[in-house]
C-alpha atoms as a PDB file:
ATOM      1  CA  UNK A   1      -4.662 -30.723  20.138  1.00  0.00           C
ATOM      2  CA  UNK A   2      -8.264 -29.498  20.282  1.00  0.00           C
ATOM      3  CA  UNK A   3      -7.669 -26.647  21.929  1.00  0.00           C
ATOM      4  CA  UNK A   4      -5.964 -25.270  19.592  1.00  0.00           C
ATOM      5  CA  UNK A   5      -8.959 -25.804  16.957  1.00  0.00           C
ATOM      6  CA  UNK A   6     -11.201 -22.965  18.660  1.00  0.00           C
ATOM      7  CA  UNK A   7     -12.347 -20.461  17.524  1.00  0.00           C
ATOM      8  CA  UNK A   8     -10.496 -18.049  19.098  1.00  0.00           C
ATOM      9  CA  UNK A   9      -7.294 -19.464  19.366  1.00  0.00           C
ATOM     10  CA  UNK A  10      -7.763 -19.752  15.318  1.00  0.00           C
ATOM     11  CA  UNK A  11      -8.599 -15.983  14.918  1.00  0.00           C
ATOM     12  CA  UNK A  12      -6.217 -14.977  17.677  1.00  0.00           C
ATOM     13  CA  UNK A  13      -3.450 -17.066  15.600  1.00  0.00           C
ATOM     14  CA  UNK A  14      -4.144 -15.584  12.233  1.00  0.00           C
ATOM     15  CA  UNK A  15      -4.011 -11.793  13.617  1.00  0.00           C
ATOM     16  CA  UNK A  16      -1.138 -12.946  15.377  1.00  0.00           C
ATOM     17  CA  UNK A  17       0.482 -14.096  12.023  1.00  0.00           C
ATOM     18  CA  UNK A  18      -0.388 -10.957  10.280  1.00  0.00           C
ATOM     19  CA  UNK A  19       1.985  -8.869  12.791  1.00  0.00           C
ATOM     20  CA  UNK A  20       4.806 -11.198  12.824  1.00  0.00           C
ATOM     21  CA  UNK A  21       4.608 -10.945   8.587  1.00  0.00           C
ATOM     22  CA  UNK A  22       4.847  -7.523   9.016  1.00  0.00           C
ATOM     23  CA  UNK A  23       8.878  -6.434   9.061  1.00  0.00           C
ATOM     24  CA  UNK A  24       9.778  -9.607   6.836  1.00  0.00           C
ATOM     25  CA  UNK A  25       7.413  -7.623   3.768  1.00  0.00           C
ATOM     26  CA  UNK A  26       8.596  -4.585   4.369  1.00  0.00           C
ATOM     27  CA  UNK A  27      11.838  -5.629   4.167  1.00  0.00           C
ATOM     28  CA  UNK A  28      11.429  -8.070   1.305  1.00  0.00           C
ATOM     29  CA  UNK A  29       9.656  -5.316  -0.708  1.00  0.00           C
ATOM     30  CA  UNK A  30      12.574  -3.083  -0.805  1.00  0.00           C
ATOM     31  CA  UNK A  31      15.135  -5.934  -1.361  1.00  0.00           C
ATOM     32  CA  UNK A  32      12.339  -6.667  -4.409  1.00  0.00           C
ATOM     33  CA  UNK A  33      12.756  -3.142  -5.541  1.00  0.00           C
ATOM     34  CA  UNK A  34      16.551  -3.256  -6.032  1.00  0.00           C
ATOM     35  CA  UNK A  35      16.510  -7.195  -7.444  1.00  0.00           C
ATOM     36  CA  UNK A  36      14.363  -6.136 -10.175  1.00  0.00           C
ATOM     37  CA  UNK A  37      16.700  -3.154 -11.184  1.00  0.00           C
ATOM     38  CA  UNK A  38      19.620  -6.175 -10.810  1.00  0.00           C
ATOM     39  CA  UNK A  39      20.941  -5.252  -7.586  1.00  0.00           C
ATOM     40  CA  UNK A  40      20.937  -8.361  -4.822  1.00  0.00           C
ATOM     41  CA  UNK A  41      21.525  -6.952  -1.329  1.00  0.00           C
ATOM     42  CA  UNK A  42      22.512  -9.385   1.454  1.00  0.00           C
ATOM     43  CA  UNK A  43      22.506  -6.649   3.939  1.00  0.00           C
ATOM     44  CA  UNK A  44      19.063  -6.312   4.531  1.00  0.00           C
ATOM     45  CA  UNK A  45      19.542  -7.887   8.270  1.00  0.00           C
ATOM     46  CA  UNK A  46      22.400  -5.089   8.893  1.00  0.00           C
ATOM     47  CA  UNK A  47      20.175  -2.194   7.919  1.00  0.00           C
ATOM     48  CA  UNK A  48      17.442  -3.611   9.905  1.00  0.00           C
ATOM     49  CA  UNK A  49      19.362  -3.415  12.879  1.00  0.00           C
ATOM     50  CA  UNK A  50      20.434  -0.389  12.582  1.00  0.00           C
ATOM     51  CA  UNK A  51      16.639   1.092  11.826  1.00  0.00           C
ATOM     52  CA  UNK A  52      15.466  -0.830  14.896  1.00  0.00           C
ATOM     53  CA  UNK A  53      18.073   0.381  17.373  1.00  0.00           C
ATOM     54  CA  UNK A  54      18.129   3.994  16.116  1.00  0.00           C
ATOM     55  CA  UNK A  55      14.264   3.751  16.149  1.00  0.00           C
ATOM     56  CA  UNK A  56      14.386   2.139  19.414  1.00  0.00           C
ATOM     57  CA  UNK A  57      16.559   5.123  20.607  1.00  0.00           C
ATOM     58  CA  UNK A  58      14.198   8.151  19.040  1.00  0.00           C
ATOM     59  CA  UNK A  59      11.182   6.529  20.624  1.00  0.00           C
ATOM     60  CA  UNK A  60      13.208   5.819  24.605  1.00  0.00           C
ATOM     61  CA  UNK A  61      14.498   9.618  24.054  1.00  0.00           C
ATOM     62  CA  UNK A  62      11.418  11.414  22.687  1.00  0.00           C
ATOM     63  CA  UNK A  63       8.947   8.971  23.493  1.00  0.00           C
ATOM     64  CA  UNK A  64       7.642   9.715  19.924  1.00  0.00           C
ATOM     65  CA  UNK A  65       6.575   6.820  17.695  1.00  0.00           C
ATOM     66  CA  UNK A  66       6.530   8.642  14.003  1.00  0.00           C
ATOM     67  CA  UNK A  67      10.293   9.594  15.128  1.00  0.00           C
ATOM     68  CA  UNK A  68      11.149   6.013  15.832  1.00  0.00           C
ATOM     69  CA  UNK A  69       9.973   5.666  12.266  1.00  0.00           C
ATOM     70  CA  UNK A  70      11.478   8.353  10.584  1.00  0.00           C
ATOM     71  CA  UNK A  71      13.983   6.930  12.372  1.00  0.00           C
ATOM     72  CA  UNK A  72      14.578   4.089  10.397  1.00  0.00           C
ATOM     73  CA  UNK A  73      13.738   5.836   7.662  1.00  0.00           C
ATOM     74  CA  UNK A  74      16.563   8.187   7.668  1.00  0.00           C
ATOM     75  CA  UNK A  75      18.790   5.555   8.744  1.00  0.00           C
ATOM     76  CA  UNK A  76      17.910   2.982   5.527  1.00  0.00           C
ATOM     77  CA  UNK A  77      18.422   5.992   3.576  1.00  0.00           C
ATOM     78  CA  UNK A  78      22.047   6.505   4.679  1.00  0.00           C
ATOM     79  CA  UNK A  79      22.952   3.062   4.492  1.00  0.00           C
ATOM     80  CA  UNK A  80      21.583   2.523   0.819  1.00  0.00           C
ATOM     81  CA  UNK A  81      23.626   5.447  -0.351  1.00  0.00           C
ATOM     82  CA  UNK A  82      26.649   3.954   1.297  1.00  0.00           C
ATOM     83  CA  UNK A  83      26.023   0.711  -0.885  1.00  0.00           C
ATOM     84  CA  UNK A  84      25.125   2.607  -3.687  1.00  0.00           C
ATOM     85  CA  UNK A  85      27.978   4.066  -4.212  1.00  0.00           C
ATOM     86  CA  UNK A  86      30.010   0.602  -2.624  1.00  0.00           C
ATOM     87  CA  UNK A  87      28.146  -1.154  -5.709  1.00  0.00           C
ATOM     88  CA  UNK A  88      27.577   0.955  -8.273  1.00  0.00           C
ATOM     89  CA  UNK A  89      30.668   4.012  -8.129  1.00  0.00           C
ATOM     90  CA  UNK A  90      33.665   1.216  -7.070  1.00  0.00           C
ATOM     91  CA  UNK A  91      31.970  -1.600  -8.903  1.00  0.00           C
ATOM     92  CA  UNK A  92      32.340  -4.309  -5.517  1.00  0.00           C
ATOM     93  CA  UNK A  93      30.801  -7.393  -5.579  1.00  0.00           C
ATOM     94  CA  UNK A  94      27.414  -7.309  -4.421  1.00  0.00           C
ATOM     95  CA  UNK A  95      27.245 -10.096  -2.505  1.00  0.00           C
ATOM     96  CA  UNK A  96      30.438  -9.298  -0.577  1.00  0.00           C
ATOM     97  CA  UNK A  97      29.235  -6.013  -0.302  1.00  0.00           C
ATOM     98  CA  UNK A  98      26.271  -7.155   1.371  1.00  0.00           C
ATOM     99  CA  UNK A  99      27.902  -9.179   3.973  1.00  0.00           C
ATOM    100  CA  UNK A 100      29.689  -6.291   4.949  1.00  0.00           C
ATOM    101  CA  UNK A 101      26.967  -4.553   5.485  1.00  0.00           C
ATOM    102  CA  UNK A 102      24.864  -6.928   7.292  1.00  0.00           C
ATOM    103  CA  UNK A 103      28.146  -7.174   9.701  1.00  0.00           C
ATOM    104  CA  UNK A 104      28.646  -3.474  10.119  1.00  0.00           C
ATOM    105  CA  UNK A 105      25.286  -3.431  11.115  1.00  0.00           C
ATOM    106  CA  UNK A 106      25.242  -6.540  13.555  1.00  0.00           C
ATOM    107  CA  UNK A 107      28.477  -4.653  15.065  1.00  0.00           C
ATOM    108  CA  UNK A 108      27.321  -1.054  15.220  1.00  0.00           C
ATOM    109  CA  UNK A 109      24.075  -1.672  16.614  1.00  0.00           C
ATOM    110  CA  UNK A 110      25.207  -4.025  19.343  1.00  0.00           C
ATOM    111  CA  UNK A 111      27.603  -1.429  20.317  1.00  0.00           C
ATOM    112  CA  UNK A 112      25.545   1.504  20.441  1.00  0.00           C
ATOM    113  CA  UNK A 113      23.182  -0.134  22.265  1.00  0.00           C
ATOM    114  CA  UNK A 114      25.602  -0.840  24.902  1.00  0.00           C
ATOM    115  CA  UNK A 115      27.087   2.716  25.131  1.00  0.00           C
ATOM    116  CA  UNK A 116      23.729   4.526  24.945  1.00  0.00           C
ATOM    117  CA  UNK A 117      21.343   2.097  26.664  1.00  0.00           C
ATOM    118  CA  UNK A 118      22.997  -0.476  28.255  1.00  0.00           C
ATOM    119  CA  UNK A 119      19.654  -2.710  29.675  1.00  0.00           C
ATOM    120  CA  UNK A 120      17.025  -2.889  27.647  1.00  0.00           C
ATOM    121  CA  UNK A 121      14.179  -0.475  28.266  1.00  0.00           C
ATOM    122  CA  UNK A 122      10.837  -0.954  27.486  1.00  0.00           C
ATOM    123  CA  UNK A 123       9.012   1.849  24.821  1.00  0.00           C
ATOM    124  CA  UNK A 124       5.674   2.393  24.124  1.00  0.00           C
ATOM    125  CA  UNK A 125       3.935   0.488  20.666  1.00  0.00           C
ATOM    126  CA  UNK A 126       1.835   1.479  18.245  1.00  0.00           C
ATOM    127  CA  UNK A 127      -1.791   0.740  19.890  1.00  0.00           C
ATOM    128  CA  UNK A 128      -4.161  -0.988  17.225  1.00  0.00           C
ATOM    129  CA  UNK A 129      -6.422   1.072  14.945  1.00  0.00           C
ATOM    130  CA  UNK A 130      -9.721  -0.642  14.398  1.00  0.00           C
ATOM    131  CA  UNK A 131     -11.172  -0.105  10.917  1.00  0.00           C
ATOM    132  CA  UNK A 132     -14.684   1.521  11.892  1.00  0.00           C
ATOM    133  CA  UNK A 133     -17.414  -1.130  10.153  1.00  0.00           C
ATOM    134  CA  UNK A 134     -14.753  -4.152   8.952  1.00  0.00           C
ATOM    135  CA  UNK A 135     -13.356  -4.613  12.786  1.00  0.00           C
ATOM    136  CA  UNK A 136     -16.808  -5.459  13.798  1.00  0.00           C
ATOM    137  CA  UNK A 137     -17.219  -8.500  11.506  1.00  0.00           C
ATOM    138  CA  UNK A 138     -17.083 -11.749  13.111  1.00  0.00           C
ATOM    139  CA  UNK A 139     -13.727 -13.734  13.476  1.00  0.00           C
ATOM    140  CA  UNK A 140     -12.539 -11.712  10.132  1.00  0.00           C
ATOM    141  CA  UNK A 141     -12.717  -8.193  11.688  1.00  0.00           C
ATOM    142  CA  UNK A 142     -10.090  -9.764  14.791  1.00  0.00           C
ATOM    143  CA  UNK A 143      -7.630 -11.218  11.948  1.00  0.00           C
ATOM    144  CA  UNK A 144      -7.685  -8.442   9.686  1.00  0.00           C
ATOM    145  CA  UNK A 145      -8.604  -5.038  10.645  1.00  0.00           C
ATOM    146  CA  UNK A 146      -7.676  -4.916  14.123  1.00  0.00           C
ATOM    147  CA  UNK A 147      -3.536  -4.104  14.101  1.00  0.00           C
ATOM    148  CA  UNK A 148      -1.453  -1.173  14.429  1.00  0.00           C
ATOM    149  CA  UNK A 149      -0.889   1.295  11.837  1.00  0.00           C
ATOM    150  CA  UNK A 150       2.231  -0.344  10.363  1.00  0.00           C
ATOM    151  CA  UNK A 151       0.749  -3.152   9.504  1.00  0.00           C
ATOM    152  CA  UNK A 152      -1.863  -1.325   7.234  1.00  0.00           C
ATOM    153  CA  UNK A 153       0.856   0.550   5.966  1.00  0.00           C
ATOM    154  CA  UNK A 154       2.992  -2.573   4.303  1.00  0.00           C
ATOM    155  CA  UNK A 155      -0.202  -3.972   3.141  1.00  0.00           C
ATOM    156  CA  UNK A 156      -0.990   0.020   1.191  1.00  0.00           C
ATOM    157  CA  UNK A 157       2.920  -0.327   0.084  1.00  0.00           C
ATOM    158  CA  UNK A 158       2.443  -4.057  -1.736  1.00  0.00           C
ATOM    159  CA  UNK A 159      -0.451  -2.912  -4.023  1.00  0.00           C
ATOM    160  CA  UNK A 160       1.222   1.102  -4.174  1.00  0.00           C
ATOM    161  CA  UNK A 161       4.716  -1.142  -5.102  1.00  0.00           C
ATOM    162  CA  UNK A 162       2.804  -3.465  -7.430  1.00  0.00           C
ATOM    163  CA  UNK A 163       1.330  -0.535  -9.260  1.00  0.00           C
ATOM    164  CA  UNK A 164       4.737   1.505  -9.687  1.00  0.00           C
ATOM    165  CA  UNK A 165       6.607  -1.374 -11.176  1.00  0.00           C
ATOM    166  CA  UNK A 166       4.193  -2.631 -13.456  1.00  0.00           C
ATOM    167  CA  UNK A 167       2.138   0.534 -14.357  1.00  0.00           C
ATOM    168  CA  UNK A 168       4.731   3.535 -14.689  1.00  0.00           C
ATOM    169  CA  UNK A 169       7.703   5.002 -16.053  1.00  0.00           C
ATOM    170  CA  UNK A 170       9.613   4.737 -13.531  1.00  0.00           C
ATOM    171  CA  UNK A 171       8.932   0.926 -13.225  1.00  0.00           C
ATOM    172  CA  UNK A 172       9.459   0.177 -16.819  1.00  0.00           C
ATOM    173  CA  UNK A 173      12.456   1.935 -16.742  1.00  0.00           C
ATOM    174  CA  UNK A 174      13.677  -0.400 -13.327  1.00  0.00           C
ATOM    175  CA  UNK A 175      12.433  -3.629 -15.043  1.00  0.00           C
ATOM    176  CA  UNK A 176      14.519  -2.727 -18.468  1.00  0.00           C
ATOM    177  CA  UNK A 177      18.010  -1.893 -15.816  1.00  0.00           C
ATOM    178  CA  UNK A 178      17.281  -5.175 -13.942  1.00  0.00           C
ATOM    179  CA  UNK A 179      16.553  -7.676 -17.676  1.00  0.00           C
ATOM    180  CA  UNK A 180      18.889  -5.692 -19.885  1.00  0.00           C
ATOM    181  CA  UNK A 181      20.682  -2.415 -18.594  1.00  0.00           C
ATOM    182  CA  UNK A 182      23.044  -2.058 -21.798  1.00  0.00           C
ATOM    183  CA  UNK A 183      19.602  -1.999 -24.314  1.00  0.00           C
ATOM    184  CA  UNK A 184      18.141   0.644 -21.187  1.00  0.00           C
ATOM    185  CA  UNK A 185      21.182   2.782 -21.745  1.00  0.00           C
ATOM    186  CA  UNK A 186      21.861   2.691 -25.081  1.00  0.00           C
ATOM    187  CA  UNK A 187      17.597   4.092 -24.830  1.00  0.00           C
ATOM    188  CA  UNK A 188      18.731   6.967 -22.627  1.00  0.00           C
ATOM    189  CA  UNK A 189      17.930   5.712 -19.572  1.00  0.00           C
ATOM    190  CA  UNK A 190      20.558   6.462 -16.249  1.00  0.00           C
ATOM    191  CA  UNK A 191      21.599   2.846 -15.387  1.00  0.00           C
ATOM    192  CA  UNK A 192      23.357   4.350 -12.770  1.00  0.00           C
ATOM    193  CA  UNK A 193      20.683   6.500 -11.180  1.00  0.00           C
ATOM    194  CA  UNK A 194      17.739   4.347 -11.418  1.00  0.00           C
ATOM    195  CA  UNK A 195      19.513   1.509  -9.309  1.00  0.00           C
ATOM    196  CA  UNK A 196      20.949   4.173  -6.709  1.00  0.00           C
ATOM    197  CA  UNK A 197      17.085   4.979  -6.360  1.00  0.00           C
ATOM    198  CA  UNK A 198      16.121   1.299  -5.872  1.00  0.00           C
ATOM    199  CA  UNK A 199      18.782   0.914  -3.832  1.00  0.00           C
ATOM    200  CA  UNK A 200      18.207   3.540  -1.734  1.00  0.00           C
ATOM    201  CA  UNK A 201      14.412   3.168  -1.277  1.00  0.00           C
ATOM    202  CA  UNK A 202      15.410  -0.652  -0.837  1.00  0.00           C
ATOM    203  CA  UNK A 203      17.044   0.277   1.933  1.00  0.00           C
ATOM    204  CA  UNK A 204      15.000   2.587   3.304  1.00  0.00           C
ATOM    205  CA  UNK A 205      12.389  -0.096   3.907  1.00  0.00           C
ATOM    206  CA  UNK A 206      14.870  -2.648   5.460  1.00  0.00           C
ATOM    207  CA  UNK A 207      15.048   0.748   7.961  1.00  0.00           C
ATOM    208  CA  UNK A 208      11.722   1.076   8.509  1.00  0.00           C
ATOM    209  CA  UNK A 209      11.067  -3.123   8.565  1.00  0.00           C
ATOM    210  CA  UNK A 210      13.781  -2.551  11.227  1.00  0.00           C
ATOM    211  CA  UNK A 211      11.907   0.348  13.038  1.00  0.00           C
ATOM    212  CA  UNK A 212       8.531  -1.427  12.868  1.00  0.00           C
ATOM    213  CA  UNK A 213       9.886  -4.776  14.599  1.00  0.00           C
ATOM    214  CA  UNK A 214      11.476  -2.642  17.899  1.00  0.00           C
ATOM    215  CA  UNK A 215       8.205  -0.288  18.423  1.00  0.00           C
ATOM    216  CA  UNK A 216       6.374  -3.392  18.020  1.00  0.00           C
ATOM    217  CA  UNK A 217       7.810  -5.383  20.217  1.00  0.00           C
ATOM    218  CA  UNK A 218       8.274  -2.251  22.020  1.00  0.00           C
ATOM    219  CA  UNK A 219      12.100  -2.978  23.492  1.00  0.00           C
ATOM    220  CA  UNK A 220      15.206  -3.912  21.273  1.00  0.00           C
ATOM    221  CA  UNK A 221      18.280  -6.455  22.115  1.00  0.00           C
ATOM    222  CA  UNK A 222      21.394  -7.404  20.629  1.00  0.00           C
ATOM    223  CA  UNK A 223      20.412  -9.450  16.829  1.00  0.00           C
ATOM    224  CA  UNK A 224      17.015  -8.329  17.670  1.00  0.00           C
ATOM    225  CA  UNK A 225      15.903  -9.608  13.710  1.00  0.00           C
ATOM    226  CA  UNK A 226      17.699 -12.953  14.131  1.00  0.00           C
ATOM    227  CA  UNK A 227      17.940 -13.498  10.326  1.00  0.00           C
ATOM    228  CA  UNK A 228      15.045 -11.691   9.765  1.00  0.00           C
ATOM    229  CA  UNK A 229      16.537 -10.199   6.901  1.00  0.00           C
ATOM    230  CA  UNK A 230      17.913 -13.215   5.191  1.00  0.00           C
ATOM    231  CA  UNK A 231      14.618 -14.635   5.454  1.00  0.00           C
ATOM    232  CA  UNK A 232      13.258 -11.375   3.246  1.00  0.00           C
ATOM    233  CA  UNK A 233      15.596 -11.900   0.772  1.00  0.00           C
ATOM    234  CA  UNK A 234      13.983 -15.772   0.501  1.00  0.00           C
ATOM    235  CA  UNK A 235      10.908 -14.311   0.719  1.00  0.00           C
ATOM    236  CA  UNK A 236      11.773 -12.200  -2.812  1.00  0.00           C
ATOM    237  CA  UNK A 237      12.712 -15.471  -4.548  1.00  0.00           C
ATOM    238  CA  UNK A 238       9.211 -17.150  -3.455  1.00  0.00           C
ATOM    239  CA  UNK A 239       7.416 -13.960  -4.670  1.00  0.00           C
ATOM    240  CA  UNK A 240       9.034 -14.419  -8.211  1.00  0.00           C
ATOM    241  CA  UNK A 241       9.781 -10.629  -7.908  1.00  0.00           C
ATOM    242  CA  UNK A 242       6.200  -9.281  -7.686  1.00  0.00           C
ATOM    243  CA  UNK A 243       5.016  -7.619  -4.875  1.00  0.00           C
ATOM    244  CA  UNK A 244       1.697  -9.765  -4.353  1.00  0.00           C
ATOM    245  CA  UNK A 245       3.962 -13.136  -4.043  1.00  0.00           C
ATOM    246  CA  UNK A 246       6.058 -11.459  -1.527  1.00  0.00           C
ATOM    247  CA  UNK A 247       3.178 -10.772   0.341  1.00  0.00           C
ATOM    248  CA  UNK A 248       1.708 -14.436   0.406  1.00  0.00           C
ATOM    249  CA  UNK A 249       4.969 -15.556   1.035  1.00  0.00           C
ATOM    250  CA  UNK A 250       5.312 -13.212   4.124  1.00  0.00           C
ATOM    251  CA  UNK A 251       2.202 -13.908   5.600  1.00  0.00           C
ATOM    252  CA  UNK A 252       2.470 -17.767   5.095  1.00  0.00           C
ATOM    253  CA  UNK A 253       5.918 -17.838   7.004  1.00  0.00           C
ATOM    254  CA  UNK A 254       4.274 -15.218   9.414  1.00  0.00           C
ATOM    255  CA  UNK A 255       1.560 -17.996   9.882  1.00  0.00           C
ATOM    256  CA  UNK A 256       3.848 -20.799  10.678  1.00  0.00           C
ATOM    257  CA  UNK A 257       5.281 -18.482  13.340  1.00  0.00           C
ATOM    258  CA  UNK A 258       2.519 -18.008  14.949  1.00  0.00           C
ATOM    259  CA  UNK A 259       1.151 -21.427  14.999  1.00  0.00           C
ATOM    260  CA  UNK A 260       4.605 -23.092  16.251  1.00  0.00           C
ATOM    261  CA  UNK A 261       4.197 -20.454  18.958  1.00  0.00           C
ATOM    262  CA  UNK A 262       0.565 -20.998  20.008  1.00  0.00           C
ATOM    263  CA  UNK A 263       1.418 -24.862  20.068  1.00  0.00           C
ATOM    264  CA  UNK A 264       4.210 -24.011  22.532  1.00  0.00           C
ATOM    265  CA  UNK A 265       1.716 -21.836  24.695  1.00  0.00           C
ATOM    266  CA  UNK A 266      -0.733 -24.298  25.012  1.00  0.00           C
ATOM    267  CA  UNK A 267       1.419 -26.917  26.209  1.00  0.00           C
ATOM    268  CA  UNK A 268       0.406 -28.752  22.933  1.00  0.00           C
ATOM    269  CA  UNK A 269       4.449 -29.426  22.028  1.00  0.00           C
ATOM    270  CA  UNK A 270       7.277 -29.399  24.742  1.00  0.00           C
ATOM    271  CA  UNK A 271      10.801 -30.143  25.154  1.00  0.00           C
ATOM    272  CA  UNK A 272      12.274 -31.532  22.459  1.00  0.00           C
ATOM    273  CA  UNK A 273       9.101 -31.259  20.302  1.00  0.00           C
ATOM    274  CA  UNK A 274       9.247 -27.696  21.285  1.00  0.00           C
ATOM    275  CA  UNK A 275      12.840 -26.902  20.158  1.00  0.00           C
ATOM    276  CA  UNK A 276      12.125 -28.820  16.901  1.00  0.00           C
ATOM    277  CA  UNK A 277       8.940 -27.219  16.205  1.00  0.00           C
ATOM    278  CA  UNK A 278      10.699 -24.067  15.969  1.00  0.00           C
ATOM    279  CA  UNK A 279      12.759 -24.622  12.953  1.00  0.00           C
ATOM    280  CA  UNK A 280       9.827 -25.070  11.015  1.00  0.00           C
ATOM    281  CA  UNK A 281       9.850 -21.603   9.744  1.00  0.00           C
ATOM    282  CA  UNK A 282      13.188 -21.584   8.602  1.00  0.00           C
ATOM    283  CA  UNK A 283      12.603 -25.598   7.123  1.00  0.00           C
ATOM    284  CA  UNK A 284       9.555 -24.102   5.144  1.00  0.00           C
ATOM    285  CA  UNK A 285      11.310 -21.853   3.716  1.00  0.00           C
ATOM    286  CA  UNK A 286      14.353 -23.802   2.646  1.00  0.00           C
ATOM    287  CA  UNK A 287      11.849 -26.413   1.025  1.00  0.00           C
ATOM    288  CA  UNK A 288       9.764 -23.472  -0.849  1.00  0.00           C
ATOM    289  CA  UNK A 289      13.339 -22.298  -1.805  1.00  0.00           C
ATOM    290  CA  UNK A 290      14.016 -25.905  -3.495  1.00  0.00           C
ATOM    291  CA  UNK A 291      10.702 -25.931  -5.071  1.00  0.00           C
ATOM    292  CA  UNK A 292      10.331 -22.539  -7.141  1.00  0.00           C
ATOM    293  CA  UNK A 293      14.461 -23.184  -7.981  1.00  0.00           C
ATOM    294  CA  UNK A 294      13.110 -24.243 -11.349  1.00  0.00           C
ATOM    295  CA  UNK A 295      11.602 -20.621 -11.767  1.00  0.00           C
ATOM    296  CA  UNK A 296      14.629 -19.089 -11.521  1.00  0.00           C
ATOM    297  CA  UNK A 297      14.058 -17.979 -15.546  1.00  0.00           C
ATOM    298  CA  UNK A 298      11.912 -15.101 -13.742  1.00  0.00           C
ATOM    299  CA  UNK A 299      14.823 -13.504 -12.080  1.00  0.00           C
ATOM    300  CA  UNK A 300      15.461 -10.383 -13.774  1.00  0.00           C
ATOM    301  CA  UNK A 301      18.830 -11.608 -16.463  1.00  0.00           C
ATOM    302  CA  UNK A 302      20.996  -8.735 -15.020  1.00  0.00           C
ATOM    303  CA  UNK A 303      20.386  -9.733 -11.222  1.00  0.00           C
ATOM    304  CA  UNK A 304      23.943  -9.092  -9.469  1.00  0.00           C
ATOM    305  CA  UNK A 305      25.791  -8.242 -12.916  1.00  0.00           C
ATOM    306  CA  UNK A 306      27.584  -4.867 -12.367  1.00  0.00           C
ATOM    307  CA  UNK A 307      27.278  -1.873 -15.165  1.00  0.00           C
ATOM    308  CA  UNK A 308      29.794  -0.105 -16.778  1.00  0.00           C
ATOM    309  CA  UNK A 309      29.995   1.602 -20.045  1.00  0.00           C
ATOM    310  CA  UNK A 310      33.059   0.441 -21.365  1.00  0.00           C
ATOM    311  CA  UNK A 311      31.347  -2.983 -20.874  1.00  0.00           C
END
C-alpha cells in the first residue's frame, strides 16, 4: 500500500481524476440547467451516446477534433428539441419521456456503429495544453494545468453557468419557471420558451459530455458511458442545483475512479477485492444520495410538474 502514497502516483492520480470528472460535469451541468427551470431529464445517458458516436464518426471521417465536437453539439441540440416538444408541446411525463430517450439512444448508437464502423477504430485525442507559468509548479502544475482543452472548458462553463443563473435575466427568469412557473407567467415571462432553452442547451451538453468522453478516450464501443449519465443526474442532486456543488461532486466521484483504478494497477487489490473495489463509485454515490435526501427542500418546487395555462 505504500506505493501508492508517492508522490507521483498521488499527482498522477489526482490529474487522472480531473479527466475522468470531466463528461460527468458537463453532463450534469446541462441536466442542472433544465432541473432548475423544473424539467428532470433521465435521458442524459441516451444523448450522450449519441454525441459520442456521432463525434466519434466526424473525427474517424475528417480526422477533425472541433468537428467531433460540434458534433455532439449539433446532435444534443436535436435531441433536446425532440424532448422539448415530447415534454412541453404533448405534455408526456418526464420521466417516461426520459427513458425513452436514454433507450433510443442506447439503440441508435449501437446500431449505427455497427452499420458505419463495424470494429472499433482508434481516433486521435485532444493532446494536453500546458498553462505557460501554472504547469511548471510542483506536483500542482501536473494535477491541474496539464489536460486537454475540454477539460478547461467545463471548468470555464461551471463559473460562466454559475454566473448566468444567479446574476442575469435570463437566470432569474429560469429560477422563477423552475420554483413557481404560474407566478413567472402571470409576470410575462414564456414558461414555455425558457424551458425549451434549458432544455435544449441541457442537452446540448449531454452531446458534447458525450463527444468529450469518445475523443478522449479516443475510440467508442457499444454503452460506451455505462451509466455515465445517470450518474450526472446524481451528481445534480449532490450539487443542490448550483453549479459549484456539481463540480465538487464530479471531481470527488472522478477521484474515487481514479484511485480504485490505480489500486488495481499496482497490484494493490486483485480478484475479488478488485471486482468489489469497483463499485465504490457507484456505492459513494448512492450513500451521498441518502445523505443530502433531507435537502431535498432545495429542489426547485416545480421540478417535473408540467405547465399549462388552463392549469
Amino acid at each position: 500500500m505504500s506505493e501508492f502514497f508517492t508522490a507521483s502516483v498521488l499527482v498522477a492520480t489526482f490529474a487522472a481524476g480531473v479527466r475522468l470528472a470531466m463528461p460527468f460535469l458537463l453532463a450534469a451541468l446541462g441536466e442542472t440547467l433544465g432541473q432548475r427551470s423544473g424539467v428532470l431529464n433521465l435521458g442524459v445517458d441516451g444523448v450522450m451516446l449519441l454525441g459520442a458516436f456521432f463525434a466519434y464518426w466526424t473525427v474517424l471521417e475528417t480526422d477533425s477534433r472541433l468537428g467531433g465536437v460540434l458534433a455532439g453539439l449539433a446532435v444534443g441540440a436535436v435531441m433536446g428539441l425532440v424532448y422539448a416538444v415530447v415534454t412541453l408541446v404533448f405534455h408526456a411525463e418526464q420521466g417516461i419521456s426520459g427513458i425513452g430517450i436514454f433507450l433510443f439512444g442506447l439503440g441508435i448508437s449501437e446500431l449505427l456503429f455497427q452499420e458505419l464502423v463495424g470494429t472499433p477504430l482508434p481516433i486521435s485525442a485532444f493532446t494536453e495544453w500546458a498553462i505557460p507559468g501554472l504547469s511548471a509548479i510542483p506536483y500542482l502544475g501536473d494535477m491541474l494545468f496539464k489536460h486537454s482543452p475540454l477539460v478547461y472548458a467545463a471548468i470555464a462553463i461551471v463559473f460562466g453557468l454559475t454566473w448566468v443563473i444567479n446574476r442575469t435575466t435570463f437566470g432569474l427568469n429560469v429560477r422563477a419557471v423552475g420554483e413557481n412557473p404560474h407566478a413567472a407567467d402571470a409576470l410575462g415571462v414564456s414558461v414555455i420558451r425558457i424551458r425549451a432553452i434549458t432544455i435544449v442547451v441541457g442537452n446540448m451538453f449531454a452531446g458534447l459530455a458525450g463527444a468529450a468522453l469518445t475523443i478522449e478516450l479516443g475510440t467508442f464501443q457499444n454503452n460506451l458511458t455505462n451509466g455515465i449519465g445517470f450518474i450526472a443526474v446524481a451528481l445534480v442532486y449532490f450539487g443542490a442545483w448550483r453549479p459549484l456543488g456539481v463540480l465538487a461532486g464530479s471531481l470527488l466521484y472522478g477521484l474515487v475512479t481514479a484511485t480504485v483504478t490505480q489500486l488495481k494497477v499496482l497490484g494493490i487489490v486483485t480478484g475479488a477485492t478488485a471486482s468489489l473495489a469497483t463499485t465504490a463509485p457507484a456505492v459513494l454515490t448512492v450513500v451521498a444520495l441518502a445523505i443530502i435526501a433531507r435537502r431535498s427542500a432545495d429542489a426547485p418546487q416545480a421540478l417535473t410538474l408540467p405547465f399549462s395555462r388552463s392549469g
